[in-house]
Protein backbone atom coordinates (compact mmCIF):
# COMPACT_ATOMS: atom_id res chain seq x y z
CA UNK A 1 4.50 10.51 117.71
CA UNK A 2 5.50 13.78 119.71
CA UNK A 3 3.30 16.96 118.26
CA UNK A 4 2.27 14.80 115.43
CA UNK A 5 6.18 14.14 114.19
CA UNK A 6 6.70 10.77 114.00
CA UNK A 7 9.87 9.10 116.16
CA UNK A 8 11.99 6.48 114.86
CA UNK A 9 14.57 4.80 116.86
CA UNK A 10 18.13 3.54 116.29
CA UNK A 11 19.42 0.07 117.63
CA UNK A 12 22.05 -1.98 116.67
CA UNK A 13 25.37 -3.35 118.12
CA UNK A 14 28.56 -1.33 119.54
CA UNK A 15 30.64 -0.78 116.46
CA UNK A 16 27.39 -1.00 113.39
CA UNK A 17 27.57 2.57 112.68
CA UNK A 18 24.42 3.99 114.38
CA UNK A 19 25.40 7.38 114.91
CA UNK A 20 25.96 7.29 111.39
CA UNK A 21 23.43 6.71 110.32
CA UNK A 22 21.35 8.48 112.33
CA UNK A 23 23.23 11.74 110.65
CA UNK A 24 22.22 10.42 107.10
CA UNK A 25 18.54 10.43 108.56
CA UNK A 26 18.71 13.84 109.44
CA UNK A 27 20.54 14.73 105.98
CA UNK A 28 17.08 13.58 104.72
CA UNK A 29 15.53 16.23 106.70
CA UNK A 30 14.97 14.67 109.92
CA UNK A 31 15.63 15.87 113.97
CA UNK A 32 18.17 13.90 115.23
CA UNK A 33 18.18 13.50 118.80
CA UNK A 34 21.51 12.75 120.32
CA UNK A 35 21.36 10.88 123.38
CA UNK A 36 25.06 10.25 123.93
CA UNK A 37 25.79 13.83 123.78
CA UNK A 38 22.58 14.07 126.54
CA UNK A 39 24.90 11.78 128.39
CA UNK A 40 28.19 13.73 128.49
CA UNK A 41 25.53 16.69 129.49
CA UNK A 42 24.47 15.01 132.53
CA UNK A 43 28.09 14.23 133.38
CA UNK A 44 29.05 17.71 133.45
CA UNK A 45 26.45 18.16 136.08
CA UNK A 46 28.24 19.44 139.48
CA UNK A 47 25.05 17.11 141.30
CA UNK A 48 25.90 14.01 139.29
CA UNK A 49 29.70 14.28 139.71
CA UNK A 50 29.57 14.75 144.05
CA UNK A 51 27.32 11.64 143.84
CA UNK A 52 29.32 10.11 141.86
CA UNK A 53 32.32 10.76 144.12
CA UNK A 54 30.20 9.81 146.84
CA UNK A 55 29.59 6.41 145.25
CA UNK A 56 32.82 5.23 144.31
CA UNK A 57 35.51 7.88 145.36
CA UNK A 58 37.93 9.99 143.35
CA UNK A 59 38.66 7.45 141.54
CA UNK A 60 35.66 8.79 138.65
CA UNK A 61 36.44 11.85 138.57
CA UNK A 62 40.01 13.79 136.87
CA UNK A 63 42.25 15.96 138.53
CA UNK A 64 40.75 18.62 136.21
CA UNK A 65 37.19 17.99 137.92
CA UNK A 66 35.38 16.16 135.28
CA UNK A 67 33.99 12.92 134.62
CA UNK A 68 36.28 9.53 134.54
CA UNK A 69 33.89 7.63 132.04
CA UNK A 70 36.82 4.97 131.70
CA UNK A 71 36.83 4.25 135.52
CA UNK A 72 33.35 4.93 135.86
CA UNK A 73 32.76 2.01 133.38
CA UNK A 74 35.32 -0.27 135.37
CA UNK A 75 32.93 0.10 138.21
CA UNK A 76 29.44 -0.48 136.34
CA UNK A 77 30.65 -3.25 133.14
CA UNK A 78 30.06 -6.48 135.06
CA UNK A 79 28.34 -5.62 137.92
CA UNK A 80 24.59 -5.25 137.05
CA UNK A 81 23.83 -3.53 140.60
CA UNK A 82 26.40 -0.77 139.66
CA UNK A 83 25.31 -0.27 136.39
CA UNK A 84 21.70 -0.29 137.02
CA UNK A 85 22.46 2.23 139.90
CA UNK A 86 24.12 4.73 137.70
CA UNK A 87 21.35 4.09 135.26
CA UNK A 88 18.82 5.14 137.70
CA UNK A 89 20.87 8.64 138.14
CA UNK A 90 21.60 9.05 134.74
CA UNK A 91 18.65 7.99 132.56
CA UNK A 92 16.12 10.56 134.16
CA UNK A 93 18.17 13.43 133.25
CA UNK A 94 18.51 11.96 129.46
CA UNK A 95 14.94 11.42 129.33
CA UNK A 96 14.18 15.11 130.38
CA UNK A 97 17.17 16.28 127.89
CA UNK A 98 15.49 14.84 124.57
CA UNK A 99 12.00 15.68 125.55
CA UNK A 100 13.21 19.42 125.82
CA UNK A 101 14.86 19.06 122.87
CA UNK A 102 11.82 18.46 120.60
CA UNK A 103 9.94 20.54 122.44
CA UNK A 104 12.89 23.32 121.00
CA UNK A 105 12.08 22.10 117.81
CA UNK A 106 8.46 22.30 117.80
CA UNK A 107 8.89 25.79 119.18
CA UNK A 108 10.96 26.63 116.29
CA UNK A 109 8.61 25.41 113.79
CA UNK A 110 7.60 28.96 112.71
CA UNK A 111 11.03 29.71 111.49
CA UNK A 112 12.07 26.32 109.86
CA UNK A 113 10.43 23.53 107.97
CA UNK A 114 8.59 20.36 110.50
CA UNK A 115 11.24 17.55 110.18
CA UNK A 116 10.30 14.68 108.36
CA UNK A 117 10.33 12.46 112.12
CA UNK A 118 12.60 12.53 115.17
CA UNK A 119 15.37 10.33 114.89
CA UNK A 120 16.97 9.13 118.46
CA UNK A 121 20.29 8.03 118.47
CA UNK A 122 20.18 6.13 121.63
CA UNK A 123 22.60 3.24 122.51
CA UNK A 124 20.25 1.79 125.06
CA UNK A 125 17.20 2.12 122.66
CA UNK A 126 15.78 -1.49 124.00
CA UNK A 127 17.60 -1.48 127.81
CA UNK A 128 16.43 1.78 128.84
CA UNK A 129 12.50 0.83 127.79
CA UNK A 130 12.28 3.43 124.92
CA UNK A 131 10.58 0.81 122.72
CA UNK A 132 6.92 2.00 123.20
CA UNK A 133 7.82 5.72 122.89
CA UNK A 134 9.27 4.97 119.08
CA UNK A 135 6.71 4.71 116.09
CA UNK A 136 8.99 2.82 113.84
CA UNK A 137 12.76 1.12 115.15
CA UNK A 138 15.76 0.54 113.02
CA UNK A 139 18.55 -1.68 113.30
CA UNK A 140 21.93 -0.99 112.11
CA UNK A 141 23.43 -4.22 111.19
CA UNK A 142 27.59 -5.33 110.46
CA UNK A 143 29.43 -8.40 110.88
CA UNK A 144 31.30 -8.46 114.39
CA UNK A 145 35.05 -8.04 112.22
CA UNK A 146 33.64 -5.39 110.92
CA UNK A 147 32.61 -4.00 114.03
CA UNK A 148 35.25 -5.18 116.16
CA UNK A 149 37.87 -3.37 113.71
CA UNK A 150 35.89 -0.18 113.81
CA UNK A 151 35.62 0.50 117.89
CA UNK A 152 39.47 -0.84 117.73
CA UNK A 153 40.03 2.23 115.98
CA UNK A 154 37.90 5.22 117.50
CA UNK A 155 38.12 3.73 121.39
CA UNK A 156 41.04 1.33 121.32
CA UNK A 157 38.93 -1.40 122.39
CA UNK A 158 39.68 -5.08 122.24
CA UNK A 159 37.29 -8.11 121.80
CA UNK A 160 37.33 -8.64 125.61
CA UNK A 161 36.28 -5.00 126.24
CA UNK A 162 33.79 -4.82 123.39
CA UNK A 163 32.51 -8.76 124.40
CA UNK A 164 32.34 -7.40 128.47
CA UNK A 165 30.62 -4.45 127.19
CA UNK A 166 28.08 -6.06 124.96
CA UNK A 167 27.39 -8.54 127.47
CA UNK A 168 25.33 -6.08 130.01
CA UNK A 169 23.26 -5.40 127.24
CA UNK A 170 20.31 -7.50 124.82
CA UNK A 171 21.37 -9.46 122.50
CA UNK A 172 21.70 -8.31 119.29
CA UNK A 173 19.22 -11.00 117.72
CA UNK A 174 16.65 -10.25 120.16
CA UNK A 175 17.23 -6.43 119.34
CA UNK A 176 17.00 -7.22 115.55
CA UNK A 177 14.00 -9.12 115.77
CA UNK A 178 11.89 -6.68 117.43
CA UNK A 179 13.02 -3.77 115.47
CA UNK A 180 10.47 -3.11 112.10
CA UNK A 181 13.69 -2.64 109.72
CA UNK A 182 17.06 -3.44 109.20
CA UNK A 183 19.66 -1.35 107.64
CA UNK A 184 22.92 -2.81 106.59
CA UNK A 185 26.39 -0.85 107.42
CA UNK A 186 29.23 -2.84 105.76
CA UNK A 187 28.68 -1.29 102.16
CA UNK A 188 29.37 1.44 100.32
CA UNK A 189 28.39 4.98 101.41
CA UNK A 190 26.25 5.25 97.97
CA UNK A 191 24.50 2.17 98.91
CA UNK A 192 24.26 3.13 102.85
CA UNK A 193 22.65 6.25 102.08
CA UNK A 194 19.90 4.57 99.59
CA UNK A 195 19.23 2.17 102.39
CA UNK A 196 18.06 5.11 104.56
CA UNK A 197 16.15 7.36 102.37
CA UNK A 198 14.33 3.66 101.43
CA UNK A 199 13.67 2.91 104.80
CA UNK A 200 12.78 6.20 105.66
CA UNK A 201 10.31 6.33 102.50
CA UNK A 202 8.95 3.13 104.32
CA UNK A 203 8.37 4.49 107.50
CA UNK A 204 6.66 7.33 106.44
CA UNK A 205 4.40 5.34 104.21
CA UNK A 206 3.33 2.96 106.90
CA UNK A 207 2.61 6.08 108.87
CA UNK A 208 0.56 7.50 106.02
CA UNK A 209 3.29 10.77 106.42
CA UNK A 210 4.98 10.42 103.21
CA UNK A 211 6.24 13.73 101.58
CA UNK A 212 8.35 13.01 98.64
CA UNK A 213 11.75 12.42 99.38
């Protein structure tokens, strides 16, 4: 828990809707913590971009001076030493981002209501060793069409780019079996949204936090 809020974080596979549901979470009155915005912050950082030049050239970085993230993933997808190198600038800076950010929320806590938990939307939940820091985790779980047919759509991604992708990270059984519930995205929205405010319900309980909801 951070100041007595409970923190519950999101896994699940590239594609099963986590973001998503992480915003139904916080319609149910919970601080969502993005950490992929976090990440576009740190990429906007004039330090991060001249090392990243440094690294691997001009390649990463647009005429316009900001990040490449397509070539920047050309150079990390595949080649763990890369990857775990840009990690190592990258997840620091993150780390400090969403610990400020509840902090800004339990500052606030005079003027608005205490959230029901903190709810981290973080795509490397498991790889970046968040595990122990999270009271409760929840996996977002849809078939691979379903998934593959969804980042076809918002990213233009193939199978081989999703497979390369999903290949420098845990597998998704191993993620699912350590997380404490499962929540299923390949339903309705009416049914989606029960499945969080019951899982949520369950959390809390466990936790012996349970407002109504």
């Amino acid at each position: 828990m951070y100041a007595g809020i409970p923190i519950i974080g999101i896994a699940g596979g590239i594609g099963s809707g986590k973001s998503h549901v992480a915003r139904l979470f916080g319609e149910l009155g919970c601080a969502v913590i993005d950490s992929d915005a976090q990440v576009h912050a740190a990429y906007r950082d004039p330090g991060v971009l001249q090392t990243l030049r440094q690294w691997w050239g001009d390649e990463v970085i647009q005429p316009d001076g900001t990040i490449n993230r397509p070539a920047v993933a050309k150079r990390v997808f595949g080649d763990p030493a890369q990857r775990r190198r840009l990690e190592a600038l990258i997840h620091p800076m993150v780390n400090r981002a969403r610990t400020q950010e509840m902090l800004d929320v339990v500052g606030s806590l005079t003027i608005r209501a205490q959230p029901l938990a903190f709810v981290w939307d973080t795509p490397l939940l498991f790889e970046a060793g968040l595990r122990e820091a999270c009271d409760a985790i929840v996996f977002v779980d849809a078939p691979h069409e379903v998934r593959l047919e969804r980042v076809a759509r918002s990213r233009g991604w193939g199978l081989e780019e999703m497979a390369r992708r999903e290949n420098s990270q845990w597998p998704l059984d191993k993620k699912k079996n350590l997380s404490d519930d499962v929540i299923r995205n390949a339903a309705e929205a009416e049914d989606l949204c029960n499945q969080v405010r019951q899982v949520l319900s369950r959390i809390l309980t466990r936790l012996s936090c349970l407002p109504g909801l």
